[in-house]
N, C-alpha and C. Protein backbone atom coordinates (compact mmCIF):
# COMPACT_ATOMS: atom_id res chain seq x y z
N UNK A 1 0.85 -1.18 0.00
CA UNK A 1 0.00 0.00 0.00
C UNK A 1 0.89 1.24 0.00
N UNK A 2 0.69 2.45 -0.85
CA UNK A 2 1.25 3.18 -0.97
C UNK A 2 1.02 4.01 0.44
N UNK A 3 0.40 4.29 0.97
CA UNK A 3 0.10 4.96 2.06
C UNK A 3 -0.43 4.40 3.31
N UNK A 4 -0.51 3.79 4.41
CA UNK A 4 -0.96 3.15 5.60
C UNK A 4 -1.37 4.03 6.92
N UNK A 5 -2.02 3.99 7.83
CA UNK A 5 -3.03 4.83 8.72
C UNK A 5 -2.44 4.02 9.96
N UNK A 6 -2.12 4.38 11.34
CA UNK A 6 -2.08 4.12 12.59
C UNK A 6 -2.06 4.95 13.50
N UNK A 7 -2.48 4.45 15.02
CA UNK A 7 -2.88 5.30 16.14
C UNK A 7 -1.55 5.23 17.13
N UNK A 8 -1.52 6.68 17.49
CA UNK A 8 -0.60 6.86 18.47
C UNK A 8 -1.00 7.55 19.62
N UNK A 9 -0.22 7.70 20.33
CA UNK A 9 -0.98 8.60 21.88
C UNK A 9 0.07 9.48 22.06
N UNK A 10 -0.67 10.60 22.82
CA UNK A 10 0.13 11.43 23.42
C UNK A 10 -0.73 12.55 24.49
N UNK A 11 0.27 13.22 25.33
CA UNK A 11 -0.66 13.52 26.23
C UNK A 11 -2.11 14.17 26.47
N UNK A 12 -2.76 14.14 25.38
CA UNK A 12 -3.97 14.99 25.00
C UNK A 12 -4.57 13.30 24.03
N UNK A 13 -4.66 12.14 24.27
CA UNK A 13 -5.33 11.33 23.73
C UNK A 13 -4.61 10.45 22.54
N UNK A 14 -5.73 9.83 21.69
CA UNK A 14 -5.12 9.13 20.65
C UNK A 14 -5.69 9.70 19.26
N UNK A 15 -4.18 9.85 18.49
CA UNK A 15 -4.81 10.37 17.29
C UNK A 15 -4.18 9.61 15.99
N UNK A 16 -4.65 9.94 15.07
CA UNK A 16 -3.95 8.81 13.65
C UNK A 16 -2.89 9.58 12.87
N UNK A 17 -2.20 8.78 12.45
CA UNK A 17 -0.97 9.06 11.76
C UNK A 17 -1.21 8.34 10.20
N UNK A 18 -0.67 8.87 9.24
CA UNK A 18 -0.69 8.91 8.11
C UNK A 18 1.03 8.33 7.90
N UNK A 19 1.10 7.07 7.10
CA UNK A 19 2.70 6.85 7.01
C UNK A 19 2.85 5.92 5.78
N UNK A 20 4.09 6.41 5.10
CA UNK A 20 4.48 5.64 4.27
C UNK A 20 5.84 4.81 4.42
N UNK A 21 6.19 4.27 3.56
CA UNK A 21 7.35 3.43 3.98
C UNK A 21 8.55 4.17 2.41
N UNK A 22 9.70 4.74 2.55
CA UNK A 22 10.17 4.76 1.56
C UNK A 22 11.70 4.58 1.74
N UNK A 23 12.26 3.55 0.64
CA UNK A 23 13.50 3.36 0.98
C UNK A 23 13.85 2.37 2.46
N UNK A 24 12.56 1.95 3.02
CA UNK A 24 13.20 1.27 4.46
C UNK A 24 12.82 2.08 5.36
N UNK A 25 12.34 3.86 5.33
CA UNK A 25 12.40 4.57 6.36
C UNK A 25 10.74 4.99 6.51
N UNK A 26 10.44 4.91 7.59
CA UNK A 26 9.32 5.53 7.92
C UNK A 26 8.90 7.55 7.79
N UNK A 27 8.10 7.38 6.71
CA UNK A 27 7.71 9.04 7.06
C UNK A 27 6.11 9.50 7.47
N UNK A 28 6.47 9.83 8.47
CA UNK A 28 4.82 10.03 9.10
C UNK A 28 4.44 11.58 8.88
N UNK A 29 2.87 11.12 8.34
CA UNK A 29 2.15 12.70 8.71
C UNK A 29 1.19 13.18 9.49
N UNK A 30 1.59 13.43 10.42
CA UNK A 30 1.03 13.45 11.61
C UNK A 30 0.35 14.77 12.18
N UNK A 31 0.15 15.39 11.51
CA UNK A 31 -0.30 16.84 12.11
C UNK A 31 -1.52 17.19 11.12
N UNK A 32 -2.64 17.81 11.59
CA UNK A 32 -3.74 18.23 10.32
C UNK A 32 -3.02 19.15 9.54
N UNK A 33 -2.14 19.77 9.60
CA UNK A 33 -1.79 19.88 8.08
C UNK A 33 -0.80 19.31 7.06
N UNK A 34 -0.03 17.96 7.67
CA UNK A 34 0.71 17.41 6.81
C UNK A 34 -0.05 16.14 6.07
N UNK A 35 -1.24 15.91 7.39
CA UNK A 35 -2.38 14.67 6.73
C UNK A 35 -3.07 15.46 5.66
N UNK A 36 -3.60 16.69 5.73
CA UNK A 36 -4.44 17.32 4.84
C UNK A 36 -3.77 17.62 3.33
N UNK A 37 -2.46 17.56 3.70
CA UNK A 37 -1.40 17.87 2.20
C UNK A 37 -1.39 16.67 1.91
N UNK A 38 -1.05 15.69 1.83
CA UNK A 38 -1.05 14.25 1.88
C UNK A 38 -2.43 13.91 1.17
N UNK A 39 -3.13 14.22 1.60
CA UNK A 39 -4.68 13.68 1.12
C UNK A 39 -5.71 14.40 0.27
N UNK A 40 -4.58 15.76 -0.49
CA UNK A 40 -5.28 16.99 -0.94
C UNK A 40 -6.32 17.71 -0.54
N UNK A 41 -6.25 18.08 0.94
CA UNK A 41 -7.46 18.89 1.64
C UNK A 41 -6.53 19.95 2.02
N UNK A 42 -7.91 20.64 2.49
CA UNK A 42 -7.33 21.89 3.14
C UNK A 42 -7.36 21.68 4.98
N UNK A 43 -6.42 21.98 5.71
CA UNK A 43 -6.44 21.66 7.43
C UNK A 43 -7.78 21.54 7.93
N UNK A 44 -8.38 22.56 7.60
CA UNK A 44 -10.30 23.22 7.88
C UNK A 44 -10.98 21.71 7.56
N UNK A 45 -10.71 21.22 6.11
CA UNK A 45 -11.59 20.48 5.85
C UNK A 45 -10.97 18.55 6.49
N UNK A 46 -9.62 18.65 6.97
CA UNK A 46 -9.66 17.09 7.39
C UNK A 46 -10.13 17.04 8.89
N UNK A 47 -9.93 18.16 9.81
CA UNK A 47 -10.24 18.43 11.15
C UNK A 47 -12.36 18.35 10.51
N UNK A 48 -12.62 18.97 9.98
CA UNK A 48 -14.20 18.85 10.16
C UNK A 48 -14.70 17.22 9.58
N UNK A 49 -13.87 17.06 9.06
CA UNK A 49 -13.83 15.63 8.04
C UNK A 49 -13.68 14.52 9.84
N UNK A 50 -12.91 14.57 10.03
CA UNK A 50 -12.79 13.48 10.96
C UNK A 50 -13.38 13.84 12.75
N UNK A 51 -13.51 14.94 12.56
CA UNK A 51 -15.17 15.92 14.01
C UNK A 51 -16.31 14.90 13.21
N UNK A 52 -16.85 14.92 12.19
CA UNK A 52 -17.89 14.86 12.20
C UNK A 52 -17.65 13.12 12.13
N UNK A 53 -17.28 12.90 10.79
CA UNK A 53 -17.31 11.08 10.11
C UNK A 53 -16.97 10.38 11.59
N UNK A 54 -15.76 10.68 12.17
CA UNK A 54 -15.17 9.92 13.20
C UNK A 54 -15.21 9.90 14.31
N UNK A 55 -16.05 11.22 14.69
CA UNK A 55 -16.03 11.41 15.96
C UNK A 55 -14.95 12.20 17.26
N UNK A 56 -13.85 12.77 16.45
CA UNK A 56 -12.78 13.32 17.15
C UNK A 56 -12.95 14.22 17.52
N UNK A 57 -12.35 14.88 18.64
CA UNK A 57 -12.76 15.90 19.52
C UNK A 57 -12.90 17.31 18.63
N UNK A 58 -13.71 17.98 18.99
CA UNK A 58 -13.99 19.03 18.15
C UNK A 58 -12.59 19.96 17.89
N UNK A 59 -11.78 20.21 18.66
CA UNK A 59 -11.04 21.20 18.75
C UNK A 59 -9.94 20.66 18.62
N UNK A 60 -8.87 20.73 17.76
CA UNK A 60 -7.53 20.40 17.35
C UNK A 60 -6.59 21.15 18.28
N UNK A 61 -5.85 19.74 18.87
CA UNK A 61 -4.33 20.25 19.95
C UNK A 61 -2.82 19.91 19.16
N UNK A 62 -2.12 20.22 19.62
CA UNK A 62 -0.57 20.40 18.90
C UNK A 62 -1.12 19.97 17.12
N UNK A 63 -1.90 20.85 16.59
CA UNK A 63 -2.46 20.33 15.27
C UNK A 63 -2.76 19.10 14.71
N UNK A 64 -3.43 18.53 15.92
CA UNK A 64 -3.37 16.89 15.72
C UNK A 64 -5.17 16.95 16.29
N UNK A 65 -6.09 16.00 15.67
CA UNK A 65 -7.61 16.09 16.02
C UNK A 65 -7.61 14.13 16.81
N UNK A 66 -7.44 14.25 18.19
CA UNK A 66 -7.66 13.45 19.09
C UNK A 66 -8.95 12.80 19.59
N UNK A 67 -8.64 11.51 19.77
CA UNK A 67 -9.37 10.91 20.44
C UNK A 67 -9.32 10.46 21.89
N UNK A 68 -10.34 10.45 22.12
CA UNK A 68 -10.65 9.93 23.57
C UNK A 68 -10.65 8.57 23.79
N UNK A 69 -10.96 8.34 22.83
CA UNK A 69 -11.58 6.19 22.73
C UNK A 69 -10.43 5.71 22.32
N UNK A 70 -9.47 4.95 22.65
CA UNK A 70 -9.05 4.25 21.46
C UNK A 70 -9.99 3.73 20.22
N UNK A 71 -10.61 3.34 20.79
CA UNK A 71 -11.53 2.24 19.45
C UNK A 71 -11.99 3.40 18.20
N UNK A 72 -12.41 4.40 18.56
CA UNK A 72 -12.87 5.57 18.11
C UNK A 72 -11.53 5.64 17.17
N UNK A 73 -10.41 6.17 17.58
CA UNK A 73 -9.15 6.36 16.84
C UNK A 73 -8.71 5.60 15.78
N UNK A 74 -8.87 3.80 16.23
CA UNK A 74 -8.79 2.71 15.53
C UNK A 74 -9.76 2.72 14.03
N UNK A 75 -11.11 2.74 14.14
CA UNK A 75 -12.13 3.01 13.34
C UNK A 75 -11.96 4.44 12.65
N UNK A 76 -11.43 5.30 13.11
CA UNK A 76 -10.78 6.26 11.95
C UNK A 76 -9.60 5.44 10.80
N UNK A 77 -8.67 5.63 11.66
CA UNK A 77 -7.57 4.64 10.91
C UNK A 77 -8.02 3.93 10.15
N UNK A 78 -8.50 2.96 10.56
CA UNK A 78 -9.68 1.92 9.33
C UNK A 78 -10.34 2.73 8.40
N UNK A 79 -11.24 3.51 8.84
CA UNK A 79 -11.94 4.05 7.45
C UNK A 79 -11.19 4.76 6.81
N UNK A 80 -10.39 5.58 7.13
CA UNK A 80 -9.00 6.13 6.23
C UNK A 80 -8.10 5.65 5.42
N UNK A 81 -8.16 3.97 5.49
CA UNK A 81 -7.31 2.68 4.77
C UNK A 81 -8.48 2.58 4.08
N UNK A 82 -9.56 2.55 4.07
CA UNK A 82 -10.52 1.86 3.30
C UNK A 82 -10.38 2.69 2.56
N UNK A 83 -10.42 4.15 2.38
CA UNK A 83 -10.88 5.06 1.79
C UNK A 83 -9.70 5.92 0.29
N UNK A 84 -8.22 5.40 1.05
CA UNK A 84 -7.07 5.81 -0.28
C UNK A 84 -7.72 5.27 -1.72
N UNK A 85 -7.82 3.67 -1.47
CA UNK A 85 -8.17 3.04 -2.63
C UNK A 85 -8.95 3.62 -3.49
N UNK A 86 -10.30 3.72 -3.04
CA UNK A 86 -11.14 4.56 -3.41
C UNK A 86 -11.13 6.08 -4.38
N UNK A 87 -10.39 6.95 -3.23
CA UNK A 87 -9.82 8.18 -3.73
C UNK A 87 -9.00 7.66 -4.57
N UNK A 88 -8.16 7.25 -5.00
CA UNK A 88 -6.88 7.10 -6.09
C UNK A 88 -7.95 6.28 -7.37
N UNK A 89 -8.67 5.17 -7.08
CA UNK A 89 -9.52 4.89 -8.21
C UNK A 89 -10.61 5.82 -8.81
N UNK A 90 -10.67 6.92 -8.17
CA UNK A 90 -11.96 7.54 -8.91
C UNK A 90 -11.38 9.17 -9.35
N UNK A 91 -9.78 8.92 -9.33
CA UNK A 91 -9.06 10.13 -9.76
C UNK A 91 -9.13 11.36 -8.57
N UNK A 92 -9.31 11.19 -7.74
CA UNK A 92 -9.12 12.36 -6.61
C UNK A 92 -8.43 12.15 -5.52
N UNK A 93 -7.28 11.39 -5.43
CA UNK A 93 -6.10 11.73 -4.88
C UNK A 93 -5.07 11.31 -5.79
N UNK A 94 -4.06 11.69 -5.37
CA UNK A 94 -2.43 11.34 -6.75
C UNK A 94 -1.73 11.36 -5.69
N UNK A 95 -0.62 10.08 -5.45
CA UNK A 95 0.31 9.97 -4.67
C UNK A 95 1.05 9.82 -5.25
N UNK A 96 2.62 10.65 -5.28
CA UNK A 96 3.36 10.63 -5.62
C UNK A 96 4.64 8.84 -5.43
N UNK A 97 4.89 8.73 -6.13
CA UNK A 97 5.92 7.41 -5.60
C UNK A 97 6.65 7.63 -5.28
């Protein structure tokens, strides 16, 4: 998979990370605006994107939109894997290799 989704914690909850693998090295995007560049949104629209679809706390901390639940966090991650495929088959995302 060109792109893969996982949950991390930190002191304000659990939130998802955006990561690819290149060369052997891990590069994560971890902040609403490096996920939102990554996924061609604008910051505004992945923070309201994952408030509403996922359930994450309304208000974005160290630019990261947290969860309270793990499971909540998990089921983002998931629908965010489900969802590249999708976007890249119907021409509205382009990931670079």
């Amino acid at each position: 998979m060109l792109i893969d989704f996982k949950v991390e914690e930190d002191e304000y909850g659990y939130y998802v990370v955006a990561y690819r693998m290149v060369g052997g090295v891990e590069i994560q995007f971890n902040t609403n605006k490096t996920l939102a560049m990554t996924l061609n949104l604008l910051p505004e629209d992945i923070k309201y994107f994952l408030f509403e679809q996922y359930h994450s706390d309304e208000k974005s901390k160290n630019d990261r939109m947290h969860f309270q639940d793990y499971d909540l966090a998990v089921d983002c991650a998931d629908g965010l894997r489900d969802l590249i495929p999708k976007a890249i088959a119907t021409g509205n995302l382009h990931l670079a290799e």
